[in-house]
Each structure stands twice: as C-alpha cells, then as structure tokens.
PDB file of N, CA and C in Angstrom:
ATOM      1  N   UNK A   1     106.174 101.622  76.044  1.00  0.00           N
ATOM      2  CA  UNK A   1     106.137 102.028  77.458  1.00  0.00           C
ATOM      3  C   UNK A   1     107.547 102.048  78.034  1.00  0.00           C
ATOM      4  N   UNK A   2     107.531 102.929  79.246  1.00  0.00           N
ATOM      5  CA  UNK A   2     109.104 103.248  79.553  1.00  0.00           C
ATOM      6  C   UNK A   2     109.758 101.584  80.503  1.00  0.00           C
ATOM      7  N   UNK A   3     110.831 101.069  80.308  1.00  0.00           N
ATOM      8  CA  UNK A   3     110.718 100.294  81.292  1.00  0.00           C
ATOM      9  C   UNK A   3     111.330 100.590  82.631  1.00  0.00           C
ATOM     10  N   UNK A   4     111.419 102.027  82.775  1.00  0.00           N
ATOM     11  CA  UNK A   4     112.252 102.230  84.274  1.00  0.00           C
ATOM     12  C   UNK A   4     110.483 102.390  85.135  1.00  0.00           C
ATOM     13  N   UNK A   5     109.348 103.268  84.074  1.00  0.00           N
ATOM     14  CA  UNK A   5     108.168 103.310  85.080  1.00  0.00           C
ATOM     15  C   UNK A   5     107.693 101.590  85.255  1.00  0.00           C
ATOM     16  N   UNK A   6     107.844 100.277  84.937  1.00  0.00           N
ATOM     17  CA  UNK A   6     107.153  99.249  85.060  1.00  0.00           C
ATOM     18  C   UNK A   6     107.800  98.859  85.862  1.00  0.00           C
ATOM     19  N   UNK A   7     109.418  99.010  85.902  1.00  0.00           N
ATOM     20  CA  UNK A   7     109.977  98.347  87.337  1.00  0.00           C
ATOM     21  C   UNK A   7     109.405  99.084  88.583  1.00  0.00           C
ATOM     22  N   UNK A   8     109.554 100.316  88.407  1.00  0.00           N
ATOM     23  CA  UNK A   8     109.022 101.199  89.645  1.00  0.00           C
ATOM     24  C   UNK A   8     107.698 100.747  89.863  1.00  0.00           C
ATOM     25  N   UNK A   9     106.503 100.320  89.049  1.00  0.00           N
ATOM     26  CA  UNK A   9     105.717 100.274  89.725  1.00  0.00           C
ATOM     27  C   UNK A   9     105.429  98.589  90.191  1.00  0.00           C
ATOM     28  N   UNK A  10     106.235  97.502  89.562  1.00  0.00           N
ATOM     29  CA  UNK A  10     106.473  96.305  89.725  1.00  0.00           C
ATOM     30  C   UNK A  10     106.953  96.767  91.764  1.00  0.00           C
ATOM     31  N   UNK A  11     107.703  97.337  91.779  1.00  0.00           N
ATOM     32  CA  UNK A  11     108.405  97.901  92.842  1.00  0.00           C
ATOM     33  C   UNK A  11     107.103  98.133  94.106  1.00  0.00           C
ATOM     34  N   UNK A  12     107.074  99.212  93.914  1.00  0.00           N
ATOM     35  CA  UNK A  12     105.829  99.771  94.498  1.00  0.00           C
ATOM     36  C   UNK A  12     104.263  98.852  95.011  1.00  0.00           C
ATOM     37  N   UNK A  13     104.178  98.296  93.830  1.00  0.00           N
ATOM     38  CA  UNK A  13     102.934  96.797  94.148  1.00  0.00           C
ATOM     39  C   UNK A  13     103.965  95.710  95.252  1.00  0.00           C
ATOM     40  N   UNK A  14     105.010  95.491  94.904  1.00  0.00           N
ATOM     41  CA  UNK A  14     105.836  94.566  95.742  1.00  0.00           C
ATOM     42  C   UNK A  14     105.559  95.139  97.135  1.00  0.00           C
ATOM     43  N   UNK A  15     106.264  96.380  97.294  1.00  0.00           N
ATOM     44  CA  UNK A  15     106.559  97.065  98.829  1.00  0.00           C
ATOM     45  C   UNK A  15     105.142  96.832  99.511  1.00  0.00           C
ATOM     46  N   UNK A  16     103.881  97.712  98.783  1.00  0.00           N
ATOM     47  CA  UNK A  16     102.659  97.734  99.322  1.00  0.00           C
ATOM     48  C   UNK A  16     102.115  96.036  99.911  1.00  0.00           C
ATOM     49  N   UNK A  17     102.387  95.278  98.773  1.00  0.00           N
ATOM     50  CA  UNK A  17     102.011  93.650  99.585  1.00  0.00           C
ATOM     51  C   UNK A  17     102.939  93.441 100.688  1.00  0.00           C
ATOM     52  N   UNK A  18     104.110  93.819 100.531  1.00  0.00           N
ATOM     53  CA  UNK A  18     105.047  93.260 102.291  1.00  0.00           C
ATOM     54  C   UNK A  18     104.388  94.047 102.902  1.00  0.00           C
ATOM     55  N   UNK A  19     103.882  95.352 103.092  1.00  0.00           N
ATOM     56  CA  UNK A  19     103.303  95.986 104.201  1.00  0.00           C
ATOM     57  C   UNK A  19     101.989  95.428 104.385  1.00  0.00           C
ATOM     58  N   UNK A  20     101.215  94.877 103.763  1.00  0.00           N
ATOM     59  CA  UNK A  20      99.870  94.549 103.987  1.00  0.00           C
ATOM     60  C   UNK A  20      99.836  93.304 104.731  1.00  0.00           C
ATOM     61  N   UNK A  21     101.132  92.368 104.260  1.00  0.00           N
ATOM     62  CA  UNK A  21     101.429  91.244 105.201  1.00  0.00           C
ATOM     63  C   UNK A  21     102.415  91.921 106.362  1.00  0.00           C
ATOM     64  N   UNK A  22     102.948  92.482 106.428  1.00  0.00           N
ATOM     65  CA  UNK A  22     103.065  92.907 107.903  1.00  0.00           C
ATOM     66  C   UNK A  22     101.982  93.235 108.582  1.00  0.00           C
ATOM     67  N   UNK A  23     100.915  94.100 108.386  1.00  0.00           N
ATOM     68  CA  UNK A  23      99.905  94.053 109.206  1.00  0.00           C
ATOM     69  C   UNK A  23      99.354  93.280 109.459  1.00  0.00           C
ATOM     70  N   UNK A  24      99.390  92.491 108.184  1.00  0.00           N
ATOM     71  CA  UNK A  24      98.084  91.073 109.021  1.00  0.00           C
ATOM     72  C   UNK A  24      98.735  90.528 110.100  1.00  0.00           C
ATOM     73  N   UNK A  25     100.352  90.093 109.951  1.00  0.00           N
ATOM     74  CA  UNK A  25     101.325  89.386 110.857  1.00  0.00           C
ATOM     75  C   UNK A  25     100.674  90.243 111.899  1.00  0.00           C
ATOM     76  N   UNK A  26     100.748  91.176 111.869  1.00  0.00           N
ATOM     77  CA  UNK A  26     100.522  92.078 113.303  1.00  0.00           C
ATOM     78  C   UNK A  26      99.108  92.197 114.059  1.00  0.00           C
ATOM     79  N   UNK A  27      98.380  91.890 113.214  1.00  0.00           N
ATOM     80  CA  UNK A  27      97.210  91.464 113.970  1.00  0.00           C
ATOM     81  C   UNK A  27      96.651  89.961 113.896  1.00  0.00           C
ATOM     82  N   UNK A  28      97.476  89.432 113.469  1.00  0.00           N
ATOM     83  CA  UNK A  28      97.277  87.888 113.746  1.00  0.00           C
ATOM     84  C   UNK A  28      98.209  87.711 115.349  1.00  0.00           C
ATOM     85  N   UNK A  29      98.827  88.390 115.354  1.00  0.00           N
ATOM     86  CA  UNK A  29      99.813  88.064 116.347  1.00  0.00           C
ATOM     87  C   UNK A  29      99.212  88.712 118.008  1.00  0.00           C
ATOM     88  N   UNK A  30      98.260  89.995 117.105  1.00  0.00           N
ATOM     89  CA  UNK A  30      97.497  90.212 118.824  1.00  0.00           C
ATOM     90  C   UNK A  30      96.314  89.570 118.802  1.00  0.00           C
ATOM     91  N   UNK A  31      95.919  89.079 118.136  1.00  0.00           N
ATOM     92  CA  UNK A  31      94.830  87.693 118.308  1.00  0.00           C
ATOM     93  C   UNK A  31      94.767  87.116 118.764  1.00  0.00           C
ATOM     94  N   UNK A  32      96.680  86.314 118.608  1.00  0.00           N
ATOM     95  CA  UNK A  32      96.984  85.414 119.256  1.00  0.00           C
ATOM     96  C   UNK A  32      97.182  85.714 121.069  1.00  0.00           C
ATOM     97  N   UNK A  33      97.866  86.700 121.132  1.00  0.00           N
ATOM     98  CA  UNK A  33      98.490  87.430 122.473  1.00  0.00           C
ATOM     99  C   UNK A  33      97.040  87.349 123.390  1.00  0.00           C
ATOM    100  N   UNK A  34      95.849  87.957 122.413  1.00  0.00           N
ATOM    101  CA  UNK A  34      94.648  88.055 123.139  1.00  0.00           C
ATOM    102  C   UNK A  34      94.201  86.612 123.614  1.00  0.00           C
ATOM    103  N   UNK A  35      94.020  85.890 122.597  1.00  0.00           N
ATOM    104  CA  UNK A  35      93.497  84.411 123.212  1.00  0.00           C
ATOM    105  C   UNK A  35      94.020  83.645 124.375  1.00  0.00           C
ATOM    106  N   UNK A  36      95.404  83.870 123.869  1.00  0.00           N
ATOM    107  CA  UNK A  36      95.912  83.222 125.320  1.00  0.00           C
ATOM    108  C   UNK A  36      95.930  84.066 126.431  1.00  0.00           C
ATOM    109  N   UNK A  37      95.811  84.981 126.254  1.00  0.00           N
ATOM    110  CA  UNK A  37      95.205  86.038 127.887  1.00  0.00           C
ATOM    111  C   UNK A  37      94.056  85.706 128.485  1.00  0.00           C
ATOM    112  N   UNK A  38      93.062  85.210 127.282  1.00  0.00           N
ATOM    113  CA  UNK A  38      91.385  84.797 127.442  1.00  0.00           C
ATOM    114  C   UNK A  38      91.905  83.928 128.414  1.00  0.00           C
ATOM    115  N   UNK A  39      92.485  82.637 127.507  1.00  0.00           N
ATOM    116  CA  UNK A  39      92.898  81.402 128.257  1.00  0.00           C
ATOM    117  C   UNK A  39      93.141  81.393 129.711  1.00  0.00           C
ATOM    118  N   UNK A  40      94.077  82.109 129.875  1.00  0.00           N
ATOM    119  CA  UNK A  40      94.677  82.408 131.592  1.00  0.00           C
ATOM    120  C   UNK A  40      93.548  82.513 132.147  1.00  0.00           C
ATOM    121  N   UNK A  41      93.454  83.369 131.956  1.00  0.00           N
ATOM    122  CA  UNK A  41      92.356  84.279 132.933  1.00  0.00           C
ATOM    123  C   UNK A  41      90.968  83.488 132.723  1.00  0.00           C
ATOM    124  N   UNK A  42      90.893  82.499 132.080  1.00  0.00           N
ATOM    125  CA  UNK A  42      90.075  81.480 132.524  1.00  0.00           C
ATOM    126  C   UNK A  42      90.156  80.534 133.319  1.00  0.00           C
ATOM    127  N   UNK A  43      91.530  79.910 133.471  1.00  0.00           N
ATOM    128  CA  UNK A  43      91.882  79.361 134.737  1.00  0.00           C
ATOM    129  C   UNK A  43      91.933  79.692 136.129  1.00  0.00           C
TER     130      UNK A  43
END
C-alpha cells in the first residue's frame, strides 16, 4: 500500500474528528448559553 495515501487518510480521519468536536463544543456551549437564560428569566 502507498504510504503517502495512509498519511492522507490518517490526515483526513484526524481533521473530520476536530470538526466533529468543534461542533459538539458548539452546541454544548448553546446549551449552556440557553440554561442560564432559563435561569434568569426565572428569577
């Protein structure tokens, strides 16, 4: 097997998981934004 295609796709699986954890970050983070809005606006 070639080893320039296993880095590339070593590569490629890498990039795709940082983006998948950026999204979660990003909706963990309006979860958060949301709850504490709940919060307020319950007081």
């Amino acid at each position: 097997s070639d080893p320039r295609f296993c880095e590339r796709s070593a590569a490629v699986s890498a990039a795709g998981g940082w983006r998948r954890a950026r999204k979660e970050d990003r909706v963990a983070s309006v979860k958060q934004a949301w709850f504490e809005f709940k919060e307020a606006d319950v007081e």
